[in-house]
Protein backbone atom coordinates (compact mmCIF):
# COMPACT_ATOMS: atom_id res chain seq x y z
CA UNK A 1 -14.97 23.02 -34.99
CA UNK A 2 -12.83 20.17 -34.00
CA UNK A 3 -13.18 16.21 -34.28
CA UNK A 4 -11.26 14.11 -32.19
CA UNK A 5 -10.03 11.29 -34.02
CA UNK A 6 -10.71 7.66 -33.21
CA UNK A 7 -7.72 6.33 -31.46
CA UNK A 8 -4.30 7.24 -30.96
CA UNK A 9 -2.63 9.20 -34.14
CA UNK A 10 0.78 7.43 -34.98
CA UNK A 11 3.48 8.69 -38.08
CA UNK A 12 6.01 6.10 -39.29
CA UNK A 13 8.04 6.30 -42.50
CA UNK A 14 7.80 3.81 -45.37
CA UNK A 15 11.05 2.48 -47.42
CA UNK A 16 10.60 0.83 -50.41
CA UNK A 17 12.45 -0.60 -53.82
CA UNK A 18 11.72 -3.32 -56.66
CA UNK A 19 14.50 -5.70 -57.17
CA UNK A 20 14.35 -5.35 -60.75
CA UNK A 21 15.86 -8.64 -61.40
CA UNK A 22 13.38 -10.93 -59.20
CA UNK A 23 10.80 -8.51 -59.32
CA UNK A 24 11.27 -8.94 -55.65
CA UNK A 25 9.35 -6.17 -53.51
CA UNK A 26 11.92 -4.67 -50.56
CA UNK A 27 10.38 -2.46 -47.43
CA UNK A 28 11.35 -1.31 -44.21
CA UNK A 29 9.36 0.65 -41.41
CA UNK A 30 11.11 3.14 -39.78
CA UNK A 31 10.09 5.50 -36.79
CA UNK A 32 11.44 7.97 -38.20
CA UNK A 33 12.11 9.81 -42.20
CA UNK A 34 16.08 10.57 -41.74
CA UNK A 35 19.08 10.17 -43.21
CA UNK A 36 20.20 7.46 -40.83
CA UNK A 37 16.75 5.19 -41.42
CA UNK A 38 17.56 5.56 -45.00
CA UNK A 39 20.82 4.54 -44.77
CA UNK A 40 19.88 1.11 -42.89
CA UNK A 41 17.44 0.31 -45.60
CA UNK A 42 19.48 0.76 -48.33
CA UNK A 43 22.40 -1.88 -46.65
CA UNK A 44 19.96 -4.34 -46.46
């Protein structure tokens, strides 16, 4: 049996880190979960 899901099914990668010394929350969306997505969030 199959069940079509409601709308369009979409994947995206989450980045995230605590700025310990704010306590500042830091994310990035990415389309992708690579080495070169990481890289841009962690020179930010």
């Amino acid at each position: 049996m199959r069940i079509a899901a409601a709308g369009d099914d979409r994947k995206f990668a989450v980045f995230g880190a605590l700025d310990y010394a704010s306590g500042q929350l830091v994310w990035r969306l990415s389309p992708r979960k690579d080495g070169a997505a990481f890289v841009a969030f962690s020179t930010t």
